[in-house]
PDB file of N, CA and C in Angstrom:
ATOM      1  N   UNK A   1      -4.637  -1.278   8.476  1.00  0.00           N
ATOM      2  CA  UNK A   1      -4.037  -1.795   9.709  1.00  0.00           C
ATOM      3  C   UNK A   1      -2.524  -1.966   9.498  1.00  0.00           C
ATOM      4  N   UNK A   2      -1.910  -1.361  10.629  1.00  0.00           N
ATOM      5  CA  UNK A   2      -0.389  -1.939  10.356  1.00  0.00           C
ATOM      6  C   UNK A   2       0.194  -3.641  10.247  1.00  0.00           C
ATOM      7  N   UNK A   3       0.922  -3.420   9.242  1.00  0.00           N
ATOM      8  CA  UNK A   3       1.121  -4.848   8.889  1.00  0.00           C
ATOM      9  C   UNK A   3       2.654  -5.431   9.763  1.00  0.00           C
ATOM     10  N   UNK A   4       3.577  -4.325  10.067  1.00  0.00           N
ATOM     11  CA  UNK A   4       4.602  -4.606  10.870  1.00  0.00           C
ATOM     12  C   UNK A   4       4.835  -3.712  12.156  1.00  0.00           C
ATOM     13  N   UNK A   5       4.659  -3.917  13.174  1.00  0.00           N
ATOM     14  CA  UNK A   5       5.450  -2.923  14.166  1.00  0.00           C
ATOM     15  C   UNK A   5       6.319  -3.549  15.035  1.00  0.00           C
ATOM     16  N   UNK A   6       7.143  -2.813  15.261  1.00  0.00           N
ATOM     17  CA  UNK A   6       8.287  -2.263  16.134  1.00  0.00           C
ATOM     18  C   UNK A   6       8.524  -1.471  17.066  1.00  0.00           C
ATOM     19  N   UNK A   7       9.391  -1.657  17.796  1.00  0.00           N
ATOM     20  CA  UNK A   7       9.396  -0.753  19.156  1.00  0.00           C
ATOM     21  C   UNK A   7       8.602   0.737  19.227  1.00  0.00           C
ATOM     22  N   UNK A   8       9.545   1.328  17.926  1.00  0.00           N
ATOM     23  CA  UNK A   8       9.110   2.313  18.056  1.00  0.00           C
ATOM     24  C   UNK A   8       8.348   2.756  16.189  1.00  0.00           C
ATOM     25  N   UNK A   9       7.975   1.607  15.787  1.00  0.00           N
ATOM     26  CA  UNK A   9       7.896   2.055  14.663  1.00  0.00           C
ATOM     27  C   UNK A   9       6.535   1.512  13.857  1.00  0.00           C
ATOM     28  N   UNK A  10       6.005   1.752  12.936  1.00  0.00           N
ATOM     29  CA  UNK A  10       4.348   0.953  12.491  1.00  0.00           C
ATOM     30  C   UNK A  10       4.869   1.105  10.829  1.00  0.00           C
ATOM     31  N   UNK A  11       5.089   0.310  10.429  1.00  0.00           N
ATOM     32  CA  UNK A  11       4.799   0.520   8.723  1.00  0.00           C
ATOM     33  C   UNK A  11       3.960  -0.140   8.699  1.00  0.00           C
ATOM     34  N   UNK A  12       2.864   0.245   7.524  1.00  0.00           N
ATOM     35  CA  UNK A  12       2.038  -0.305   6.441  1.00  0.00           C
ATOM     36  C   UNK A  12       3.067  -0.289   5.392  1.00  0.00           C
ATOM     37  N   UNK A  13       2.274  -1.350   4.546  1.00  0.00           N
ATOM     38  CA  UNK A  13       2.774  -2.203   3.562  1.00  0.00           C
ATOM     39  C   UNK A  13       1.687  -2.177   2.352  1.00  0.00           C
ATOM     40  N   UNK A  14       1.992  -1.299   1.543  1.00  0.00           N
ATOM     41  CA  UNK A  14       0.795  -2.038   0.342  1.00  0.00           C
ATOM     42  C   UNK A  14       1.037  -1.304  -1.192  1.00  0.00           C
ATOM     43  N   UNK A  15       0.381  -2.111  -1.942  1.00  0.00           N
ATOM     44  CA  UNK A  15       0.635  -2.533  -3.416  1.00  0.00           C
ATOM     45  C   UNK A  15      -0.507  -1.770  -4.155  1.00  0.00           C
ATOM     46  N   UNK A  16       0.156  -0.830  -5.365  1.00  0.00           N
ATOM     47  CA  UNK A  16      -0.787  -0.397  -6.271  1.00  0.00           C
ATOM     48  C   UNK A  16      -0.674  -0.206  -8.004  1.00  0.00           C
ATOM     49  N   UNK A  17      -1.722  -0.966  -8.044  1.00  0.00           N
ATOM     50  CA  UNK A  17      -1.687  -0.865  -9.495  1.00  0.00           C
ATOM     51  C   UNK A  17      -2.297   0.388 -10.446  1.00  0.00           C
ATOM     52  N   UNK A  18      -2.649   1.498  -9.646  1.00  0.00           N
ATOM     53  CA  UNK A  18      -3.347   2.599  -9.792  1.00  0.00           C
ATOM     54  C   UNK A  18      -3.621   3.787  -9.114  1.00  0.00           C
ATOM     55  N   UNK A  19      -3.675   4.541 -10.113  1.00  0.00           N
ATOM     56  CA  UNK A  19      -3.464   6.175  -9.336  1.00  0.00           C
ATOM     57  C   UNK A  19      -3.867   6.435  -8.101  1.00  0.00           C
ATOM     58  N   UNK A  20      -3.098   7.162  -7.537  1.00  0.00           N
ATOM     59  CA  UNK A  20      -3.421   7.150  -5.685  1.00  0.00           C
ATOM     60  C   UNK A  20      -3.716   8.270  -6.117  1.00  0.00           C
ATOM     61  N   UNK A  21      -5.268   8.535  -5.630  1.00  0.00           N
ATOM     62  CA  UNK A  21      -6.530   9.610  -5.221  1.00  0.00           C
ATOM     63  C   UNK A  21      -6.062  10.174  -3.949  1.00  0.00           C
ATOM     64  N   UNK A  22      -5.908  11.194  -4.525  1.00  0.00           N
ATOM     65  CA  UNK A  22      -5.077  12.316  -2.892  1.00  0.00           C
ATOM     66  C   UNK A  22      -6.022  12.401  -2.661  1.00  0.00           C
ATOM     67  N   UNK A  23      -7.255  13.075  -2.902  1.00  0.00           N
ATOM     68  CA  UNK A  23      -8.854  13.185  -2.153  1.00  0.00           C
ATOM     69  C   UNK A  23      -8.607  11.803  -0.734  1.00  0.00           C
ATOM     70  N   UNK A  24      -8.532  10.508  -1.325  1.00  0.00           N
ATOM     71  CA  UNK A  24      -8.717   9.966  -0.099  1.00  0.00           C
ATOM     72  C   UNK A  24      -7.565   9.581   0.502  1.00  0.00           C
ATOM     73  N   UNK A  25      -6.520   9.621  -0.384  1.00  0.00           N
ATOM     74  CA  UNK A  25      -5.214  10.226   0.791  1.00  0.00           C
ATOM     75  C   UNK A  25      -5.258  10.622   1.417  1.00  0.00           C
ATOM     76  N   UNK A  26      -5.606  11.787   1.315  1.00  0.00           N
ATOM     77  CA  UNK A  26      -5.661  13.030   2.645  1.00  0.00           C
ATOM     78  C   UNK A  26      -6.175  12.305   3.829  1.00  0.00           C
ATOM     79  N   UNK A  27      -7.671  11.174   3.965  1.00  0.00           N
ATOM     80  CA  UNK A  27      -8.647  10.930   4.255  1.00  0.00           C
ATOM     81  C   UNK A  27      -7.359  10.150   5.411  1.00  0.00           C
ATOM     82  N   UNK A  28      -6.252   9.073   4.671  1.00  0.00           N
ATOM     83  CA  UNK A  28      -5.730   8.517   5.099  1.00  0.00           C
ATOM     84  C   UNK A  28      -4.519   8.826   5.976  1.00  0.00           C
ATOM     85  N   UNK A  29      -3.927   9.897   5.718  1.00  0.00           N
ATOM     86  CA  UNK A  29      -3.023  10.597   6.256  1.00  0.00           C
ATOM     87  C   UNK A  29      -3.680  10.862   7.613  1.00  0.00           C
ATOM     88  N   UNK A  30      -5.036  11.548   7.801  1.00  0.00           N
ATOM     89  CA  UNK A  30      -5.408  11.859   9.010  1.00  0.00           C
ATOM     90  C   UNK A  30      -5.369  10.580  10.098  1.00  0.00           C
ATOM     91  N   UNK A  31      -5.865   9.457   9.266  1.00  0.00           N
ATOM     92  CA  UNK A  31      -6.119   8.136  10.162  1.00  0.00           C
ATOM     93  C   UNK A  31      -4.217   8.019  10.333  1.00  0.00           C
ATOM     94  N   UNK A  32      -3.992   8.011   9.839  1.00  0.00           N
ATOM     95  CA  UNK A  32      -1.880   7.585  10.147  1.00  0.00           C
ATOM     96  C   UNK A  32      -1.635   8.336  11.019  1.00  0.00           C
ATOM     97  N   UNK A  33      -2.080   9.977  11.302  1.00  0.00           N
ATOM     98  CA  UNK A  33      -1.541  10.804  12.043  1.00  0.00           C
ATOM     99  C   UNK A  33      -2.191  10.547  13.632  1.00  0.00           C
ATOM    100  N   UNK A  34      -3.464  10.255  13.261  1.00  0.00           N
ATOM    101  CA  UNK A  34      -4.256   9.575  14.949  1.00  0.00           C
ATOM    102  C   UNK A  34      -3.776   8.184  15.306  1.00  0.00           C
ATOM    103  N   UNK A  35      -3.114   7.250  14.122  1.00  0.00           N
ATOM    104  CA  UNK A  35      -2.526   6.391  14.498  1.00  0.00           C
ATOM    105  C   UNK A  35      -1.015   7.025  15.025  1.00  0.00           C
ATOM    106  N   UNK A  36      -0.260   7.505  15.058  1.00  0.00           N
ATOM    107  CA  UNK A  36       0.473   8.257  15.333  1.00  0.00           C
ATOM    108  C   UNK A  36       0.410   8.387  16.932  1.00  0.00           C
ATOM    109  N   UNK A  37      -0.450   9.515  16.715  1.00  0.00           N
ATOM    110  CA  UNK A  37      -0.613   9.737  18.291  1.00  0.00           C
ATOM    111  C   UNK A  37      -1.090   9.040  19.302  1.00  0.00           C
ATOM    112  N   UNK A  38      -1.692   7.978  18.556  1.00  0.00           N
ATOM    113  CA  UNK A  38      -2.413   6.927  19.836  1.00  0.00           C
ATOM    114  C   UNK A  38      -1.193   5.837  20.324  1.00  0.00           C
ATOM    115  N   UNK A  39       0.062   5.366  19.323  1.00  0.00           N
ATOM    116  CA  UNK A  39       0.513   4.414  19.598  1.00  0.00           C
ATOM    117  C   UNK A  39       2.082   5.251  19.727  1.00  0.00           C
ATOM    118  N   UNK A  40       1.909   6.667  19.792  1.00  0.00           N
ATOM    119  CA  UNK A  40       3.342   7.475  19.801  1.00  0.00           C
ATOM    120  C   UNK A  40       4.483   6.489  19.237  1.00  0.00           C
ATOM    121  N   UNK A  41       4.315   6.155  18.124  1.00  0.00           N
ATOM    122  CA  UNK A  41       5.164   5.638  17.239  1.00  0.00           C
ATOM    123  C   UNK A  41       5.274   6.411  15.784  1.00  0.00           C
ATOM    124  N   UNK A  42       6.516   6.331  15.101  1.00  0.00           N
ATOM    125  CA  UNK A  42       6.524   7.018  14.186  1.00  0.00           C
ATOM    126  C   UNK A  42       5.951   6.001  13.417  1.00  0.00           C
ATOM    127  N   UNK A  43       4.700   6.336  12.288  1.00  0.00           N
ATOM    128  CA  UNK A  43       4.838   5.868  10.755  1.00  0.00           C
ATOM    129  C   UNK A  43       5.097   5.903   9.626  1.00  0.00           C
ATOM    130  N   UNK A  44       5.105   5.137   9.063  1.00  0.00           N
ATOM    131  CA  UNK A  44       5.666   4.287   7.803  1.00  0.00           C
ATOM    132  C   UNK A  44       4.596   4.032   6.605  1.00  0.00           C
ATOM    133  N   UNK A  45       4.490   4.724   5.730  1.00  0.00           N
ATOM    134  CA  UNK A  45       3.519   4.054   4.828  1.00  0.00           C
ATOM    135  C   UNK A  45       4.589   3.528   3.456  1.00  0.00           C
ATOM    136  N   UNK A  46       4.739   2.580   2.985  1.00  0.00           N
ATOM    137  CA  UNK A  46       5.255   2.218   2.123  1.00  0.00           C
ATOM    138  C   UNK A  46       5.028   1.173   0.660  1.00  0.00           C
ATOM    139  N   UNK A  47       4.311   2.108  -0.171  1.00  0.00           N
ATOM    140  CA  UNK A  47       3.750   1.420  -1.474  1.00  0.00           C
ATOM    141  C   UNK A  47       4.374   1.451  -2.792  1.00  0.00           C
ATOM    142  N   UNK A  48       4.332   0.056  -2.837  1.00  0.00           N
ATOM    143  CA  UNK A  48       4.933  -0.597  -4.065  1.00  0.00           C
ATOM    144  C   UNK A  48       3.969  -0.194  -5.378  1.00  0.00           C
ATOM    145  N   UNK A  49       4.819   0.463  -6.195  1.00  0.00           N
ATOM    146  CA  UNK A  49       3.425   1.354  -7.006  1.00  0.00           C
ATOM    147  C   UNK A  49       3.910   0.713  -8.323  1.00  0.00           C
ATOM    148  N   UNK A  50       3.167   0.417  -9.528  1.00  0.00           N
ATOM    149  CA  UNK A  50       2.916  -0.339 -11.021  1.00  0.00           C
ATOM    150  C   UNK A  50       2.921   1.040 -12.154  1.00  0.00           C
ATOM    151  N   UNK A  51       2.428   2.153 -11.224  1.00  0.00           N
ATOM    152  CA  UNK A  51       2.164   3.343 -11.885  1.00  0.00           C
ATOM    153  C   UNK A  51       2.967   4.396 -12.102  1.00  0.00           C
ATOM    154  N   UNK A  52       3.210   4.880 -11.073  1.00  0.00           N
ATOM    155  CA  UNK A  52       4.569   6.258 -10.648  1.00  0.00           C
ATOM    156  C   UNK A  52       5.660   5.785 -12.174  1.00  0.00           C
ATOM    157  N   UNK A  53       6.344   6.414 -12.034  1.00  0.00           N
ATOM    158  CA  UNK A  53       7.790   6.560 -12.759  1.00  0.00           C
ATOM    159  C   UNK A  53       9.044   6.661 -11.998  1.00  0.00           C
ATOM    160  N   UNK A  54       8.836   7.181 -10.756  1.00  0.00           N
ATOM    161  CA  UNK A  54       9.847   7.795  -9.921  1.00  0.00           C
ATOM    162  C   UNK A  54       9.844   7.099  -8.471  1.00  0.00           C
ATOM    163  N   UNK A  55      10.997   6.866  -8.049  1.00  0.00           N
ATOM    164  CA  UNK A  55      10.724   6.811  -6.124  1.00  0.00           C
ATOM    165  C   UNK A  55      10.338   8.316  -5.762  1.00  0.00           C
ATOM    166  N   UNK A  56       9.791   7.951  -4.753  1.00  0.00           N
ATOM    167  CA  UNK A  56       9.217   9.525  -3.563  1.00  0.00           C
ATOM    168  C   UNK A  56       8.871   9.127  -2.928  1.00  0.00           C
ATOM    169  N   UNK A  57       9.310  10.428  -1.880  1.00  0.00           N
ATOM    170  CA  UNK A  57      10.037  10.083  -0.199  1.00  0.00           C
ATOM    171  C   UNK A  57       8.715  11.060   0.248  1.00  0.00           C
ATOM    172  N   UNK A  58       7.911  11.021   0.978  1.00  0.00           N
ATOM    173  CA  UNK A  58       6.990  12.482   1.228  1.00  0.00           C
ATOM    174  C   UNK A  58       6.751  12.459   2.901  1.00  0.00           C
ATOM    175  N   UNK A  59       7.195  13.450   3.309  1.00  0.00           N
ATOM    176  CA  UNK A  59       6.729  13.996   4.859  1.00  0.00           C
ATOM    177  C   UNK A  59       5.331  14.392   4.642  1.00  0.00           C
ATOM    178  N   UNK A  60       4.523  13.564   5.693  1.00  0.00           N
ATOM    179  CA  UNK A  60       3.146  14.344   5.749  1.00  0.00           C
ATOM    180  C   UNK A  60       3.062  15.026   7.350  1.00  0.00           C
ATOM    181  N   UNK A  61       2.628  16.373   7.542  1.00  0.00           N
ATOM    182  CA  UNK A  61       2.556  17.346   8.388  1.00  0.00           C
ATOM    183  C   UNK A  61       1.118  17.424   8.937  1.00  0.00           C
ATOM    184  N   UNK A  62       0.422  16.715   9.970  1.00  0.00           N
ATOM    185  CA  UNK A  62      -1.004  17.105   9.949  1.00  0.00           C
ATOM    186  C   UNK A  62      -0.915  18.292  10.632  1.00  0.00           C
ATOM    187  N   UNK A  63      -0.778  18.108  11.377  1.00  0.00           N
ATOM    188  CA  UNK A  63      -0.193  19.183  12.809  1.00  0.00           C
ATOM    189  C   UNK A  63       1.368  19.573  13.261  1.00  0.00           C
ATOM    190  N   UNK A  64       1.426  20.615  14.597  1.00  0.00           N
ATOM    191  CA  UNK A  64       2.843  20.194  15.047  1.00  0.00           C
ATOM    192  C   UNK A  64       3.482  19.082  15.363  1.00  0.00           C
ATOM    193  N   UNK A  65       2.566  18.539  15.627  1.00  0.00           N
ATOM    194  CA  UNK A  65       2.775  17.172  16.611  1.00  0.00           C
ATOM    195  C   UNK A  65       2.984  15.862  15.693  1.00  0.00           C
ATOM    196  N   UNK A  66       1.703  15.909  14.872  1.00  0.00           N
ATOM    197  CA  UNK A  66       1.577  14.448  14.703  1.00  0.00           C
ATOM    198  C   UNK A  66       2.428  14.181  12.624  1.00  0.00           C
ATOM    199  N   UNK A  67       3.396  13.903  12.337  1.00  0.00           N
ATOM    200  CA  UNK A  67       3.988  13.517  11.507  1.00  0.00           C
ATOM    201  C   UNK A  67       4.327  12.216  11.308  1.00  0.00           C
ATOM    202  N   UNK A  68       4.214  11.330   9.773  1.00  0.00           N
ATOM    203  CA  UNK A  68       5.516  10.413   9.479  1.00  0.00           C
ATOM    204  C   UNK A  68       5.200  10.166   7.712  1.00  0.00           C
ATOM    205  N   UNK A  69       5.581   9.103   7.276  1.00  0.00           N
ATOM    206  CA  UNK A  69       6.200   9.275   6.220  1.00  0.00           C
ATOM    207  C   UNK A  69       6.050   8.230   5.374  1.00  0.00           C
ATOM    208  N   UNK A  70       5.651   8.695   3.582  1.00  0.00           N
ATOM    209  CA  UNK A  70       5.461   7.472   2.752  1.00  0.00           C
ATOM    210  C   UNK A  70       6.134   7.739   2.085  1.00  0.00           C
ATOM    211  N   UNK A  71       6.815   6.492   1.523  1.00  0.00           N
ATOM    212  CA  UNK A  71       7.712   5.799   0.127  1.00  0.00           C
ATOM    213  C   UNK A  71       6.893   5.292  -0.734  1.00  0.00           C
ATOM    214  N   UNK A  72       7.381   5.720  -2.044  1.00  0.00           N
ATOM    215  CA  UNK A  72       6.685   5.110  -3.293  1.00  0.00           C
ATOM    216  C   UNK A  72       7.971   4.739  -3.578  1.00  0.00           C
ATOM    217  N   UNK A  73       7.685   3.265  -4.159  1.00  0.00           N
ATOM    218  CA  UNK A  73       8.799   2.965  -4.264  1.00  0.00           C
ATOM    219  C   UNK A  73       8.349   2.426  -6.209  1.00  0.00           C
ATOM    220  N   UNK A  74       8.893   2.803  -6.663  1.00  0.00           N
ATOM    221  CA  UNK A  74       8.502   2.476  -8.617  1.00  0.00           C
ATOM    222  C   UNK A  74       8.918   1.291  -8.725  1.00  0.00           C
ATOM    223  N   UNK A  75       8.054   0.440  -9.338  1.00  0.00           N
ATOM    224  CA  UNK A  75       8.572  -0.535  -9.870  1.00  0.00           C
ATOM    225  C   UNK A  75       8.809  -0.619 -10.688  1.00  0.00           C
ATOM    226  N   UNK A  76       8.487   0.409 -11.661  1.00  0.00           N
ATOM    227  CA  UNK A  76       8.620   0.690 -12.949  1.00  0.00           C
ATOM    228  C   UNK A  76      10.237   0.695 -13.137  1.00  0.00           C
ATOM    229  N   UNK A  77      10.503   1.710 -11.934  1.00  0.00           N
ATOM    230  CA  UNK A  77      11.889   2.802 -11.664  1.00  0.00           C
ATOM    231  C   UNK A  77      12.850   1.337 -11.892  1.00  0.00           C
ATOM    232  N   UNK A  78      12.559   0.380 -10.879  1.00  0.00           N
ATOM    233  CA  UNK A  78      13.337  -0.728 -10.412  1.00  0.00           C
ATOM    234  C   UNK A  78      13.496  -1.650 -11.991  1.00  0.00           C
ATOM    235  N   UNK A  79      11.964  -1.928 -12.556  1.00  0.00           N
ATOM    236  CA  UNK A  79      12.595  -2.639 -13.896  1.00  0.00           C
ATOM    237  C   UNK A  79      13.796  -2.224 -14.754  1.00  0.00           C
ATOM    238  N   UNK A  80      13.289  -0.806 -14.774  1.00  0.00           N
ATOM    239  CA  UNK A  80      14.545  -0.051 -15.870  1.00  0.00           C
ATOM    240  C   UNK A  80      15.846  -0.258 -15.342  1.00  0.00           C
ATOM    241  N   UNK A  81      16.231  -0.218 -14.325  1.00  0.00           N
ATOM    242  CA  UNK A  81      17.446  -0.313 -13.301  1.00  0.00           C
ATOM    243  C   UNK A  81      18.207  -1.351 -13.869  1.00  0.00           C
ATOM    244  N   UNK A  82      17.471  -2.570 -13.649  1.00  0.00           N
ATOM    245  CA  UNK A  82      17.849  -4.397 -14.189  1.00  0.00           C
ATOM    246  C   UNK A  82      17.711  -4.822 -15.717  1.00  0.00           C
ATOM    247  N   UNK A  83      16.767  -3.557 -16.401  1.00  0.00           N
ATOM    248  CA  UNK A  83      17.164  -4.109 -17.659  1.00  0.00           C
ATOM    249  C   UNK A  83      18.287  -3.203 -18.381  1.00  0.00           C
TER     250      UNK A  83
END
């Protein structure tokens, strides 16, 4: 469920301590993209990851139509930064 929206906008918000399973990614991308089209707002997926190494920015494409977009944001990335 979206945790913030905006006029024109829906981010989710969420936290992982473990490998994100594209198998049910995918699963999830479809539900973002029908969320998409039902609330014609762009989304936002944005997870705070324990795992990654790197930030990444990723466009997901279901269709012509229905697009938006997740951030991994490293926390890993961010410790190294400050120490």
């Amino acid at each position: 469920m979206p945790a913030l929206t905006f006029e024109d906008l829906i981010i989710n918000l969420e936290f992982q301590s473990y490998k994100i399973n594209y198998e049910q990614e995918a699963k999830f991308n479809v539900y973002q993209a029908y969320l998409h089209k039902v609330h014609q707002k762009h989304v936002i997926k944005v997870i705070f990851s324990t795992v990654v190494e790197m930030h990444e920015l990723i466009t997901h494409k279901i269709n012509s139509y229905d697009r938006f977009t997740m951030l991994i944001i490293s926390l890993k990335a961010l410790y190294q930064k400050q120490s």
